[in-house]
N, C-alpha and C. Protein backbone atom coordinates (compact mmCIF):
# COMPACT_ATOMS: atom_id res chain seq x y z
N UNK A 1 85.25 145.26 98.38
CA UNK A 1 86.05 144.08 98.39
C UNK A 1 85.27 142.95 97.72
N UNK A 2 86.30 141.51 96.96
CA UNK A 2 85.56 141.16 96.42
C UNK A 2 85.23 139.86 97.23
N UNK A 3 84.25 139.06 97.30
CA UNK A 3 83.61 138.23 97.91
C UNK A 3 84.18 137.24 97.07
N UNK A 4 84.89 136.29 98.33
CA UNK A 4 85.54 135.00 97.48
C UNK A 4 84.60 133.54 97.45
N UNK A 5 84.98 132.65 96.80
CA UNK A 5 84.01 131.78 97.20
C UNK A 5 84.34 131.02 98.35
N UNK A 6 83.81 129.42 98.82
CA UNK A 6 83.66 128.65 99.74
C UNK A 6 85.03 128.14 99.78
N UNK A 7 86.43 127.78 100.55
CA UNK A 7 87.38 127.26 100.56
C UNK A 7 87.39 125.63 99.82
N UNK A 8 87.91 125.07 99.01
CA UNK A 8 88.18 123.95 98.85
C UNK A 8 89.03 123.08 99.28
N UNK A 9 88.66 122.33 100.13
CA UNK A 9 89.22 121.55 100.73
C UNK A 9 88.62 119.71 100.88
N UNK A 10 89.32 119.10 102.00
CA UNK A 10 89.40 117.91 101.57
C UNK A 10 88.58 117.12 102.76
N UNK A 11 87.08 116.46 102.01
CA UNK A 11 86.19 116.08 102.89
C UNK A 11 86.40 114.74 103.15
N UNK A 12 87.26 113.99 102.21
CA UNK A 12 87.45 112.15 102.53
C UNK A 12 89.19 112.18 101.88
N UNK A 13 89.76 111.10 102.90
CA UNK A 13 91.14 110.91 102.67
C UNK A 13 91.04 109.51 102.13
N UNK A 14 90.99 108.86 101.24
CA UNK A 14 91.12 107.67 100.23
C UNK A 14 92.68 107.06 100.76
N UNK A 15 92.36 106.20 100.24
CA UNK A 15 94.21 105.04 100.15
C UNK A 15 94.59 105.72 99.46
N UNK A 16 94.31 106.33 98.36
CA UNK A 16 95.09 107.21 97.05
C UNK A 16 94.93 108.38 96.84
N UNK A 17 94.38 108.76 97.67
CA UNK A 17 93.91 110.31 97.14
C UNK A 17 93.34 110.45 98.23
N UNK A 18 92.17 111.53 97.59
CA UNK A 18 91.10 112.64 98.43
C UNK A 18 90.01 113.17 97.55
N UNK A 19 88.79 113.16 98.26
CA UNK A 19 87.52 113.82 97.73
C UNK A 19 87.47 115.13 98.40
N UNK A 20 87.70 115.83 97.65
CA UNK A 20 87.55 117.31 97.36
C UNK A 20 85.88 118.17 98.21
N UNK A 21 85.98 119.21 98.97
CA UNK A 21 84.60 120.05 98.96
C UNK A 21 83.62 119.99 97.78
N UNK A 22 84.16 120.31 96.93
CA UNK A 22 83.57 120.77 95.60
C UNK A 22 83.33 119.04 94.82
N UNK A 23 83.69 117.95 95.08
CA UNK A 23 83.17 116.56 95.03
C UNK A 23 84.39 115.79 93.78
N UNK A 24 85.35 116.95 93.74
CA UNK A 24 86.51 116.80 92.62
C UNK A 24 87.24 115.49 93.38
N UNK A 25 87.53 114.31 92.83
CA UNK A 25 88.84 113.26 93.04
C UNK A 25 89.43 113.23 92.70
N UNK A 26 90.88 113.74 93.63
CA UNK A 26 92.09 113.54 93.41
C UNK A 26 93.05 112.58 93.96
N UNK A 27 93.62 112.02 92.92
CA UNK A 27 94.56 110.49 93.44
C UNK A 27 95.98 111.27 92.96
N UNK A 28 96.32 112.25 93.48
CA UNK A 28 98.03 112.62 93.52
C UNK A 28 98.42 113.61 94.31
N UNK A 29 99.45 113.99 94.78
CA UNK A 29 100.07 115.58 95.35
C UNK A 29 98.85 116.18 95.12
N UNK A 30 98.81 116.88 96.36
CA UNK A 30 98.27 118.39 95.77
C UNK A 30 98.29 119.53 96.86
N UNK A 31 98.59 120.34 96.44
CA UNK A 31 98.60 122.04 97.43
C UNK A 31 97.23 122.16 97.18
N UNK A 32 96.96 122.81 98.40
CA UNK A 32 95.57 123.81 98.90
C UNK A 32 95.83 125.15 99.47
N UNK A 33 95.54 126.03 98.28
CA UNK A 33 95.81 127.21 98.64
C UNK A 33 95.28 128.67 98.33
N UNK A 34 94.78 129.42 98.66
CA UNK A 34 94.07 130.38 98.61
C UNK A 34 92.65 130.49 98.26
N UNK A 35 92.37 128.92 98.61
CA UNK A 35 90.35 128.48 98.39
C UNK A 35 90.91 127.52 97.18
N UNK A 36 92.05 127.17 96.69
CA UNK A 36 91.89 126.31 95.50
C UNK A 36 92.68 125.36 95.74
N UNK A 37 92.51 124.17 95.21
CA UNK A 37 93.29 122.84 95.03
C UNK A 37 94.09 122.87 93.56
N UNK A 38 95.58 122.44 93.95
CA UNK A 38 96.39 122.32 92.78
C UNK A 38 97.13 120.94 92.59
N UNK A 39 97.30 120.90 91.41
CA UNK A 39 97.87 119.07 91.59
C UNK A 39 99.34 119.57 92.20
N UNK A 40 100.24 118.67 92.38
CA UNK A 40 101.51 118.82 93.11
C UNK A 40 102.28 118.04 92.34
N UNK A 41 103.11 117.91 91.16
CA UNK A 41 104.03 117.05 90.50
C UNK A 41 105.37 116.66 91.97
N UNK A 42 105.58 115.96 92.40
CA UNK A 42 106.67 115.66 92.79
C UNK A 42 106.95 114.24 92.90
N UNK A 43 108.59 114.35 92.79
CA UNK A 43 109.09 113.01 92.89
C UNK A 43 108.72 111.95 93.42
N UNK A 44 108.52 110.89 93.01
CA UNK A 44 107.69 109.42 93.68
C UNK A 44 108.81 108.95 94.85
N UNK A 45 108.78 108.89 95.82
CA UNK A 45 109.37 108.59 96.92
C UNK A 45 109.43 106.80 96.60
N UNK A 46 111.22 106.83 96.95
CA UNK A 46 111.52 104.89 97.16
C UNK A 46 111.88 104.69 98.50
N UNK A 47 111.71 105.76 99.52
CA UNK A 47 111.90 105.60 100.39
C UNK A 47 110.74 106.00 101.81
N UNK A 48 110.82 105.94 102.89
CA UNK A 48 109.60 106.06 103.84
C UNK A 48 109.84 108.10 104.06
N UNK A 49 110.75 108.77 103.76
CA UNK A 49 110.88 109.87 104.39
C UNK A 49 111.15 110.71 102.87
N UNK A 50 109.91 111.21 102.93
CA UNK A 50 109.54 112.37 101.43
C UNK A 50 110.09 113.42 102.02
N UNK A 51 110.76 114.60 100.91
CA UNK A 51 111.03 115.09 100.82
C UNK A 51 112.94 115.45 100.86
N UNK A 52 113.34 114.06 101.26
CA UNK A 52 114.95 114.18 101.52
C UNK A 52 115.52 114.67 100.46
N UNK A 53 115.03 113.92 99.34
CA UNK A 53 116.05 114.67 98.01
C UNK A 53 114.84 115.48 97.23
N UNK A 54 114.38 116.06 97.42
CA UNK A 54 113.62 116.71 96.92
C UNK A 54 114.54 118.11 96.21
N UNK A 55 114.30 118.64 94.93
CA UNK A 55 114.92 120.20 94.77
C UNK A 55 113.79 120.69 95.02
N UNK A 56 114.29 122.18 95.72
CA UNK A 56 113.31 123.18 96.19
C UNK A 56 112.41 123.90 94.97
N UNK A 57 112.49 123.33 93.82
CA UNK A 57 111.48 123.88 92.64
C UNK A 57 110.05 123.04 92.81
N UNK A 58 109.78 122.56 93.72
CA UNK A 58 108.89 121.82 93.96
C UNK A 58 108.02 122.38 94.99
N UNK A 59 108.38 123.66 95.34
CA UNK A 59 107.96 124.50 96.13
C UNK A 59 107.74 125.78 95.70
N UNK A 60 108.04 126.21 94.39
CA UNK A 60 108.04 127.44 93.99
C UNK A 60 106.56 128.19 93.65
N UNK A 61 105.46 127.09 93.74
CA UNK A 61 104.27 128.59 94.05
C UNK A 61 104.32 129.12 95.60
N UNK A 62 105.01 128.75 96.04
CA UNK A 62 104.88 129.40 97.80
C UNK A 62 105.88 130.81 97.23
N UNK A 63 106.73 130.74 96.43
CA UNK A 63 107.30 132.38 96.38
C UNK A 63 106.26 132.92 95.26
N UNK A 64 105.33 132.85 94.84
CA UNK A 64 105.20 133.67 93.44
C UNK A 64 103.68 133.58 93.97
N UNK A 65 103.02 133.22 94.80
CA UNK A 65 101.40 133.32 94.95
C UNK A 65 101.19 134.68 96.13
N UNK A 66 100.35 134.88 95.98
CA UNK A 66 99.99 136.21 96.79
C UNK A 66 98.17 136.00 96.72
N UNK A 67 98.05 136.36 98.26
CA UNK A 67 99.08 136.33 99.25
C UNK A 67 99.38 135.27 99.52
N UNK A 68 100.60 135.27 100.11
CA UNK A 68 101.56 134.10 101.36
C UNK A 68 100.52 133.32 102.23
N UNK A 69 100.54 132.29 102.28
CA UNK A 69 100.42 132.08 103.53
C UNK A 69 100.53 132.43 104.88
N UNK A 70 100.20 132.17 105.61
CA UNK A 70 100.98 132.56 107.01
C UNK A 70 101.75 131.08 107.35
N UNK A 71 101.13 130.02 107.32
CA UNK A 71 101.45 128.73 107.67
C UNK A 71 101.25 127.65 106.82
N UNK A 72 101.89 126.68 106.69
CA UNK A 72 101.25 125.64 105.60
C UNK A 72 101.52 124.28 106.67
N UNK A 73 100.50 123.62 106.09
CA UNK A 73 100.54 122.19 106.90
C UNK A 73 100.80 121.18 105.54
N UNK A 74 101.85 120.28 106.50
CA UNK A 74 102.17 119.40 104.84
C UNK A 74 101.83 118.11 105.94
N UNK A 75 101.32 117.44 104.42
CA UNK A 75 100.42 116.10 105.14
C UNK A 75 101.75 115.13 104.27
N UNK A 76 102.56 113.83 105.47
CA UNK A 76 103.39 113.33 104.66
C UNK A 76 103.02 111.76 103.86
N UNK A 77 102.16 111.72 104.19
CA UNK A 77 101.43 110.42 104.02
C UNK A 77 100.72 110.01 104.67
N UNK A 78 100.96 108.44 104.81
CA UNK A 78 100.32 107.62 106.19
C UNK A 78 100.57 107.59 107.49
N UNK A 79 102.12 107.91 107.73
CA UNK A 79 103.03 108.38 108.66
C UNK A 79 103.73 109.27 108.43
N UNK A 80 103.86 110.46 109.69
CA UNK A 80 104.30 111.22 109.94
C UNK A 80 105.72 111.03 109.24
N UNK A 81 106.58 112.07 108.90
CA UNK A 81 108.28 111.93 108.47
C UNK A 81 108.50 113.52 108.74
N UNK A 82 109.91 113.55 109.44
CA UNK A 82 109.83 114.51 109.29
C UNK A 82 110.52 115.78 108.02
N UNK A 83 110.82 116.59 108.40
CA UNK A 83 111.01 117.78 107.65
C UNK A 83 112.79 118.31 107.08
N UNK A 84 113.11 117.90 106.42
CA UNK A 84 114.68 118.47 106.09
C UNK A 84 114.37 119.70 106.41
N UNK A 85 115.99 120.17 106.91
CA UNK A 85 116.42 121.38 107.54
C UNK A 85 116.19 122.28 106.42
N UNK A 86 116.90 121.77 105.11
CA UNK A 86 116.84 122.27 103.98
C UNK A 86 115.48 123.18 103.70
N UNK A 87 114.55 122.33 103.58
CA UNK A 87 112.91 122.67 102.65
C UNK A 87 112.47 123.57 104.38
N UNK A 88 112.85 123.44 105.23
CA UNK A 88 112.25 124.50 106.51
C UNK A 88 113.12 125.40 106.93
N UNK A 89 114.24 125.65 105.98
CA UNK A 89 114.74 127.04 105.91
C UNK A 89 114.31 127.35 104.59
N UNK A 90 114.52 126.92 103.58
CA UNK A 90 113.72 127.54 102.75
C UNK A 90 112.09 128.18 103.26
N UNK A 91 111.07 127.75 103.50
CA UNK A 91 110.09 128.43 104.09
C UNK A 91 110.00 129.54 105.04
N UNK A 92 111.58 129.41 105.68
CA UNK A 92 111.80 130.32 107.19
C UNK A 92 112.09 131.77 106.45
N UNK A 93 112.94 131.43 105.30
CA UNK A 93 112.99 132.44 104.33
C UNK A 93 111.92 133.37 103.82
N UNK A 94 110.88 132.74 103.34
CA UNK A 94 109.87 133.52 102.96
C UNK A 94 109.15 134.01 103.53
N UNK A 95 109.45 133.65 105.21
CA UNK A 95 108.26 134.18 106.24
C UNK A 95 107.13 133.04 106.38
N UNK A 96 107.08 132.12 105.89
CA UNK A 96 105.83 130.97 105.85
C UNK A 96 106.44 130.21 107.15
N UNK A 97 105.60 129.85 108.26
CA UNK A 97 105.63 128.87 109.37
C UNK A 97 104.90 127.77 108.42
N UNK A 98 105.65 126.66 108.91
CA UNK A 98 105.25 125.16 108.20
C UNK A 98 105.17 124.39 109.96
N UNK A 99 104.13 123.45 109.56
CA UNK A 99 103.62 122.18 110.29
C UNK A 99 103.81 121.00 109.56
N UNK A 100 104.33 120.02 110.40
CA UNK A 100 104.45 118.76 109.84
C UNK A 100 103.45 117.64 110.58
N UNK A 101 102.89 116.73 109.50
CA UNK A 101 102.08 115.98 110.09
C UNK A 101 101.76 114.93 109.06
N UNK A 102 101.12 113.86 109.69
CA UNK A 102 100.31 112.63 108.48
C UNK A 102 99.42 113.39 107.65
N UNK A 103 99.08 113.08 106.71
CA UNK A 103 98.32 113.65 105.77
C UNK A 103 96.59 114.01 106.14
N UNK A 104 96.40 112.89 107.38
CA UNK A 104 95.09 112.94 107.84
C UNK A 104 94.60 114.04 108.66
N UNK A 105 95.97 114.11 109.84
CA UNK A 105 95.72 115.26 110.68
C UNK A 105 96.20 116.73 109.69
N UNK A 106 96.88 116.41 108.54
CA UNK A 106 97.42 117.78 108.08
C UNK A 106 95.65 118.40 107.12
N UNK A 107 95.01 117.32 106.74
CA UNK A 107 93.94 117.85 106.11
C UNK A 107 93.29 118.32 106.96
N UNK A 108 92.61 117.84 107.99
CA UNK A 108 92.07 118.12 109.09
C UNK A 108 92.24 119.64 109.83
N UNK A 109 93.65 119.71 109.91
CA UNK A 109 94.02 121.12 111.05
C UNK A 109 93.49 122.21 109.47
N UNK A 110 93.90 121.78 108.14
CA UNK A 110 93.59 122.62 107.08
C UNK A 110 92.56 123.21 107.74
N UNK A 111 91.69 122.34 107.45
CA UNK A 111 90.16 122.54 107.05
C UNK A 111 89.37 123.59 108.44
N UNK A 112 89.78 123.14 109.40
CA UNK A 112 89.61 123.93 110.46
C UNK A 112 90.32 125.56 110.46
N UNK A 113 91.60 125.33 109.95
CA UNK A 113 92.35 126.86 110.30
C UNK A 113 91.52 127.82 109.07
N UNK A 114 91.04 127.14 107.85
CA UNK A 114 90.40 128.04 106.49
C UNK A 114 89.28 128.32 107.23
N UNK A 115 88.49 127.42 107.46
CA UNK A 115 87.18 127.73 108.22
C UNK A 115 87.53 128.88 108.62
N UNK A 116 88.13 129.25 109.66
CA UNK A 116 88.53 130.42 110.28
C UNK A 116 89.13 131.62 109.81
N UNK A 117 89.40 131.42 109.06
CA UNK A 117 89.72 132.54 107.59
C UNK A 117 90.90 133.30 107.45
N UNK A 118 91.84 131.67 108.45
CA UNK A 118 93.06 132.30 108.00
C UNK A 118 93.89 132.09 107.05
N UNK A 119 95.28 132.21 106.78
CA UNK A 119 96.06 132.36 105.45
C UNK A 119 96.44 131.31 105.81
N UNK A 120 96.12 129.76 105.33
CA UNK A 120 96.63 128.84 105.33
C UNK A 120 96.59 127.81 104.27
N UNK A 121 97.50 127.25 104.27
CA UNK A 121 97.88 126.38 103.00
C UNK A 121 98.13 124.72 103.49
N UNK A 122 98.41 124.21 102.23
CA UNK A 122 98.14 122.50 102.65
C UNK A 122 98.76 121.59 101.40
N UNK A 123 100.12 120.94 102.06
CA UNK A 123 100.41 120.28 100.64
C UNK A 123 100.71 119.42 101.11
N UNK A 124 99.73 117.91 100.47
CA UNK A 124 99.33 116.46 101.01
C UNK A 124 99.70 115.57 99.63
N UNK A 125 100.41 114.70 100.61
CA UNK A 125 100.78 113.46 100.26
C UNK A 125 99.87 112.54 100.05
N UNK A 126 99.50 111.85 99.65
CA UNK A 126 98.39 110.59 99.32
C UNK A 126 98.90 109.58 100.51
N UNK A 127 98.02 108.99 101.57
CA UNK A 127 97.98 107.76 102.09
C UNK A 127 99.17 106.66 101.33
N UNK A 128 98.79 106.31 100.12
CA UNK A 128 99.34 104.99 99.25
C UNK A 128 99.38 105.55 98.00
N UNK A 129 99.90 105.00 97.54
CA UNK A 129 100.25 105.20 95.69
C UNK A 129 99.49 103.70 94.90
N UNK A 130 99.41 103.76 93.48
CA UNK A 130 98.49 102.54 93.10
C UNK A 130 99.77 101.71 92.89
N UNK A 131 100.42 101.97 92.55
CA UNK A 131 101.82 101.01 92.36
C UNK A 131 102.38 100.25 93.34
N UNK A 132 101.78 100.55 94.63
CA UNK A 132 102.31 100.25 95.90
C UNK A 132 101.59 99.02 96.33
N UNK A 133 101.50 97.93 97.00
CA UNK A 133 100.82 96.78 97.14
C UNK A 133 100.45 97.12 98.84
């Protein structure tokens, strides 16, 4: 078997971003998934509750990565919001259990459940945006 490397994950939560394991800064979306960090293109929210109009193509490495997750924790920002029925049947579909949470505790439970070496994933919202006052 092949020996993977160290999980990447997220050691400081910024107003805009996040400092990365590996010391990478990122100021946008991003999935954490299978030891790697990916940027996350999605729609700029005008409202307090992400993900309402979201299309589900904004989710499509969760069908095409292998392996699956078992669970993903989505970090929604600064405050908690919750989850359309929509985007958590879509996941119920694929077999992925999703957690909803602020972006702080969603990095956090990450970083702990990889430690542990399970199949878990992580797609975080930024605290603030720079456009935002």
């Amino acid at each position: 078997m092949f020996a993977r490397g160290p999980n990447v994950g997220p050691e400081v939560i910024t107003k805009f971003g996040f400092v990365l394991s590996n010391n990478a800064k990122v100021e946008e979306p991003m999935i954490l998934l299978n030891g790697s960090a990916f940027l996350w293109r999605v729609p700029q929210e005008t409202d307090v509750l992400p993900m309402q109009n979201w299309d589900l193509d904004v989710f499509k490495i969760f069908e095409v990565v292998t392996p699956k997750p078992e669970l993903i924790m989505f970090g929604t920002g600064k405050h908690f919001a919750p989850m359309p029925a929509k985007v958590r049947q879509y996941f119920y579909k694929l077999g992925i259990q999703v957690d909803v949470m602020n972006t702080k505790n969603a990095a956090a439970t990450y970083n702990v459940l990889a430690e542990e070496g399970r199949r878990v994933a992580a797609a975080l919202l930024p605290l603030g945006r720079r456009d935002q006052k």
